[in-house]
N, C-alpha and C. Protein backbone atom coordinates (compact mmCIF):
# COMPACT_ATOMS: atom_id res chain seq x y z
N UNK A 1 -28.26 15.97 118.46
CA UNK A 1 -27.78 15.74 117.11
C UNK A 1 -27.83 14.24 116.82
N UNK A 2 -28.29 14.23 115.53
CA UNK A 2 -28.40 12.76 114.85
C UNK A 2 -27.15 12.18 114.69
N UNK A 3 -27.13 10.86 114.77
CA UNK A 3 -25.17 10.17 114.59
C UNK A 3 -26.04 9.17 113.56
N UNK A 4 -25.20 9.32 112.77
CA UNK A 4 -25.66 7.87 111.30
C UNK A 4 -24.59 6.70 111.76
N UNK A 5 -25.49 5.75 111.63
CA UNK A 5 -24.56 4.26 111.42
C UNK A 5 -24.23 4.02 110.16
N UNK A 6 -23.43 2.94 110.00
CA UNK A 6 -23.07 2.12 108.98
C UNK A 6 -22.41 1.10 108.95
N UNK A 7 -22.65 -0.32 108.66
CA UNK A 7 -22.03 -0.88 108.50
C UNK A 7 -21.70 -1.60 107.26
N UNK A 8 -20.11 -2.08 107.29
CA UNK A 8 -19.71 -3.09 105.73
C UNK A 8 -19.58 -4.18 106.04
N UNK A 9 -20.10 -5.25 105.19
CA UNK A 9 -19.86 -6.86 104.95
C UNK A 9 -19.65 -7.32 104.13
N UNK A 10 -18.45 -7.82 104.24
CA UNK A 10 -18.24 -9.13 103.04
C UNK A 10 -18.50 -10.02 102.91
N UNK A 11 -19.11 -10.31 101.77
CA UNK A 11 -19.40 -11.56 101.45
C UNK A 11 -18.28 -12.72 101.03
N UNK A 12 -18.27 -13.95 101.04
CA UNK A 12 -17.13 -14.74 99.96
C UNK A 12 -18.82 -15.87 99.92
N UNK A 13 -19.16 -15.19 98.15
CA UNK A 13 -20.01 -16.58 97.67
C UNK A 13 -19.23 -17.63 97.16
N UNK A 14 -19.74 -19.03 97.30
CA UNK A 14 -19.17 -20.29 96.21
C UNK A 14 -19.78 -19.83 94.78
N UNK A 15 -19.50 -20.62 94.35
CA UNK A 15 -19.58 -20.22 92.65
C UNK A 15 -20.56 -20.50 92.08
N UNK A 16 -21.67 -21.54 92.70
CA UNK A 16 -23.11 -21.29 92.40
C UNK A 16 -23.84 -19.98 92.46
N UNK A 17 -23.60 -19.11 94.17
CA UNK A 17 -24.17 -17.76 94.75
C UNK A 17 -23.25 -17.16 93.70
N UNK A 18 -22.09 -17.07 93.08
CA UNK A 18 -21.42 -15.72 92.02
C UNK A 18 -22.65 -15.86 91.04
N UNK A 19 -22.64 -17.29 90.44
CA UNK A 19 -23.73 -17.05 89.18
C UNK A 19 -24.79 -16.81 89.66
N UNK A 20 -25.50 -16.98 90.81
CA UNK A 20 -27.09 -16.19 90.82
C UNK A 20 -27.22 -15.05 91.21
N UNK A 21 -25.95 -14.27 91.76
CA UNK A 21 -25.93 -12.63 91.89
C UNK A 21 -25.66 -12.31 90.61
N UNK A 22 -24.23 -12.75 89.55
CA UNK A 22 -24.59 -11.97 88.66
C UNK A 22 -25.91 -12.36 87.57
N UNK A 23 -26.61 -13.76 87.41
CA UNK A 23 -27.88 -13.12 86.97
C UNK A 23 -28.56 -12.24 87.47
N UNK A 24 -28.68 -12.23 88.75
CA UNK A 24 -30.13 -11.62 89.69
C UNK A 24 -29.87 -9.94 88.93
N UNK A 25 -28.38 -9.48 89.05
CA UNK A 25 -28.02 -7.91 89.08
C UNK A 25 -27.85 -8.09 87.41
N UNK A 26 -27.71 -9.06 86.55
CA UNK A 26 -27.97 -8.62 85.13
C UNK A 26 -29.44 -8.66 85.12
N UNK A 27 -30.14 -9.30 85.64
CA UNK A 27 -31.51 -9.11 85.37
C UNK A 27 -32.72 -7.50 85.47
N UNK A 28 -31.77 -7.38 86.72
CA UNK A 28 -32.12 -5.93 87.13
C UNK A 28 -31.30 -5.19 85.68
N UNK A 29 -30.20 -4.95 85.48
CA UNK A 29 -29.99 -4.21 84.63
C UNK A 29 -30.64 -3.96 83.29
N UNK A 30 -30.69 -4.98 82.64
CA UNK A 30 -31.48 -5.24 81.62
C UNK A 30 -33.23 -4.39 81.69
N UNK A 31 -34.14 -4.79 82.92
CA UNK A 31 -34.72 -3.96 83.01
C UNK A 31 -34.96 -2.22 83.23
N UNK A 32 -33.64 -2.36 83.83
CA UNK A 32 -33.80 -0.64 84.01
C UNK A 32 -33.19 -0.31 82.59
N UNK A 33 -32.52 -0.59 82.32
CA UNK A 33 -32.01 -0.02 80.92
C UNK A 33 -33.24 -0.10 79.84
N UNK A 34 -33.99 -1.46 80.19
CA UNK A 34 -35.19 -1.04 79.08
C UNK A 34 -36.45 0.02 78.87
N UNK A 35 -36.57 0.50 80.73
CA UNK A 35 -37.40 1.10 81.05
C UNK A 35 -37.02 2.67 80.98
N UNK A 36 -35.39 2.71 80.94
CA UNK A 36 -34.69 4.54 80.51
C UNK A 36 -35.32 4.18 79.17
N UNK A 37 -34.75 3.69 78.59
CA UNK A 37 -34.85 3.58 76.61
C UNK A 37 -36.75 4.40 76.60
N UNK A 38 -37.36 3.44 77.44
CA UNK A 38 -38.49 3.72 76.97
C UNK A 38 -39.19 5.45 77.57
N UNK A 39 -38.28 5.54 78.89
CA UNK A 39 -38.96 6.99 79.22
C UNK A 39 -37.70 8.21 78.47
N UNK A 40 -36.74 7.76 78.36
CA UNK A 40 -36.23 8.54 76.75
C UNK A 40 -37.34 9.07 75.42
N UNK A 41 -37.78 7.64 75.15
CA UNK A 41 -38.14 7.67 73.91
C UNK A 41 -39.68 8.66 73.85
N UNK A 42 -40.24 8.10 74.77
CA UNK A 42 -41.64 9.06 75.70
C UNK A 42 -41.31 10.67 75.44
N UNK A 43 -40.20 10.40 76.54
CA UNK A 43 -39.92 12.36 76.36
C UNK A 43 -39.24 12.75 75.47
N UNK A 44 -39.29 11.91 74.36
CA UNK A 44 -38.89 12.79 72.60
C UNK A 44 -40.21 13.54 72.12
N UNK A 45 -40.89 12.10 72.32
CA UNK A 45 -42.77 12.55 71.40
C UNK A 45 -42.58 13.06 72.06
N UNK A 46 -43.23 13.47 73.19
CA UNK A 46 -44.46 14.13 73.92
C UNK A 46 -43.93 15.16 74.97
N UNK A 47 -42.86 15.24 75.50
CA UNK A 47 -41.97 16.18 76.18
C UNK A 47 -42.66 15.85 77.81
N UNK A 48 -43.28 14.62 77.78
CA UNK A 48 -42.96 14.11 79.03
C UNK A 48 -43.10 12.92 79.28
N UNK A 49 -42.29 12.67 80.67
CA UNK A 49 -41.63 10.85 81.00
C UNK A 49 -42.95 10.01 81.35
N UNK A 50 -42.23 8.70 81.28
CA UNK A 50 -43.12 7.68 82.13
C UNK A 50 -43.43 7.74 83.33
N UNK A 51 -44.57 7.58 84.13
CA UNK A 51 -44.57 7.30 85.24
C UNK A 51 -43.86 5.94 86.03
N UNK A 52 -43.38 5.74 87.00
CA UNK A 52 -43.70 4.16 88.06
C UNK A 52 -44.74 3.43 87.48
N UNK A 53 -45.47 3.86 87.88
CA UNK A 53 -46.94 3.22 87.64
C UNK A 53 -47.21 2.45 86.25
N UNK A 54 -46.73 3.47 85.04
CA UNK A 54 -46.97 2.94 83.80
C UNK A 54 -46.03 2.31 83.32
N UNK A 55 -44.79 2.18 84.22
CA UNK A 55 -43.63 1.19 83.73
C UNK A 55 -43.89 -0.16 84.71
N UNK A 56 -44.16 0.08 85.99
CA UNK A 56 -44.29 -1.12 86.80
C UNK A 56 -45.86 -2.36 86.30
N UNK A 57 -46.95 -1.11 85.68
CA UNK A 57 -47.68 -2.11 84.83
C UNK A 57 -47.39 -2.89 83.40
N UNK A 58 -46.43 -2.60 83.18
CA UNK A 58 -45.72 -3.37 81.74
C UNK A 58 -44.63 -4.17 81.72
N UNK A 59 -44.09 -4.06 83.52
CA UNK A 59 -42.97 -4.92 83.48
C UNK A 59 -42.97 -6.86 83.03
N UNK A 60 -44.59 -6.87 83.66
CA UNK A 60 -44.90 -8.20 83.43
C UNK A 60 -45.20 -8.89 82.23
N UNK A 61 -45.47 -7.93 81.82
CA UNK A 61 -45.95 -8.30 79.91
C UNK A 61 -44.03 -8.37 79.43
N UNK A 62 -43.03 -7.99 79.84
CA UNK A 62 -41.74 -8.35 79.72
C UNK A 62 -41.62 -9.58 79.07
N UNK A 63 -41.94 -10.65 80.28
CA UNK A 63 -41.69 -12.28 80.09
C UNK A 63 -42.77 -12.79 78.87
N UNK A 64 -43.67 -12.34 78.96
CA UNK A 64 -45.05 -12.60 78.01
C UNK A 64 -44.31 -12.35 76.41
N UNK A 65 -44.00 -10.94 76.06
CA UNK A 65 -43.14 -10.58 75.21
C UNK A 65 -42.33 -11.25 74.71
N UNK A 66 -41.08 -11.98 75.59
CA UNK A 66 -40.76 -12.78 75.04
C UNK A 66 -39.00 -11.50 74.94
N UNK A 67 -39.00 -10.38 75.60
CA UNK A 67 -37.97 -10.05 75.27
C UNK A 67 -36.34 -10.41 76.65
N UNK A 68 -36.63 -11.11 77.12
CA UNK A 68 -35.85 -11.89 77.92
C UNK A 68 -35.63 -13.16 77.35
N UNK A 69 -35.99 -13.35 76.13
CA UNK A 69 -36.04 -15.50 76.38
C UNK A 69 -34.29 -15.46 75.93
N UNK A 70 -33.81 -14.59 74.84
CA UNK A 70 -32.51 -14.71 74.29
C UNK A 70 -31.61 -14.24 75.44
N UNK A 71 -31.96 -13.80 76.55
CA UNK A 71 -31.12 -12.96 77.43
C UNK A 71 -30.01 -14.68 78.36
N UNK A 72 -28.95 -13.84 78.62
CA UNK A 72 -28.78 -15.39 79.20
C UNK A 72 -28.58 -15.69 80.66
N UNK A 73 -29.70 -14.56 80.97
CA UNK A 73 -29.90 -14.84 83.19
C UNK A 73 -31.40 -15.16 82.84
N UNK A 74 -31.50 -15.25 81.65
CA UNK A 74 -33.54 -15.15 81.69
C UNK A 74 -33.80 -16.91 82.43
N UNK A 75 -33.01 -17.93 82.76
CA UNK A 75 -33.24 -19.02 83.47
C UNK A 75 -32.79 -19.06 84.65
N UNK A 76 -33.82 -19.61 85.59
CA UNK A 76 -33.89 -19.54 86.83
C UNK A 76 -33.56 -18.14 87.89
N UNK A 77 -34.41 -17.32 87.56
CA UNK A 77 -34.25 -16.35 88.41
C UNK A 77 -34.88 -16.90 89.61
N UNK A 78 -34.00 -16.09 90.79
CA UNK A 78 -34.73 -16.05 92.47
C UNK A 78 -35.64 -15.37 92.66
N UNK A 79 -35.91 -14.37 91.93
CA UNK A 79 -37.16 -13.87 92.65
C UNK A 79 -36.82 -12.54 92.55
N UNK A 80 -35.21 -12.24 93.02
CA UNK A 80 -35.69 -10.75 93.29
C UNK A 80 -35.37 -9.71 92.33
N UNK A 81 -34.76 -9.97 91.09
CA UNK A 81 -34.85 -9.59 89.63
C UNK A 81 -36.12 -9.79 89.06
N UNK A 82 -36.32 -9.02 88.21
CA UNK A 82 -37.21 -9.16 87.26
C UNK A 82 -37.14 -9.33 85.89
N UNK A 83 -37.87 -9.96 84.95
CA UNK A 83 -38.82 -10.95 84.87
C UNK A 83 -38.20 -12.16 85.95
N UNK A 84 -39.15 -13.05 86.56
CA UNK A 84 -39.26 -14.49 86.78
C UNK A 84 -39.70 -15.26 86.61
């Protein structure tokens, strides 16, 4: 029989690391919320969703767009949010 691990860690960030987690995790949000809206809106017309594929090729046209510039984590992301 299989036994699962797990472990918990706490973190304590200084207050620079608070503000670049909560951009990094508003950044993420913002995208997934734009990418439901859009496989919502998909499976109204057409009665079916977006793929991965056809959302992960449009994520980059995001920053191009221009619909992050008013956002206010859209400066200096790390990397592992998206847009950067």
């Amino acid at each position: 029989m299989k036994k699962h691990k797990a472990y918990k860690f706490r973190i304590y960030p200084n207050k620079e690391q608070e503000i670049l987690i909560a951009k990094t995790i508003g950044c993420s949000r913002f995208i997934f919320n734009h990418f439901l809206a859009k496989r919502e809106e998909s499976y109204k017309a057409t009665r079916k969703g977006l793929s991965y594929v056809s959302c992960s090729k449009e994520s980059p046209s995001l920053k191009s767009v221009g619909l992050r510039s008013s956002a206010w984590w859209s400066t200096r992301q790390n990397g592992t949010g998206r847009p950067s």
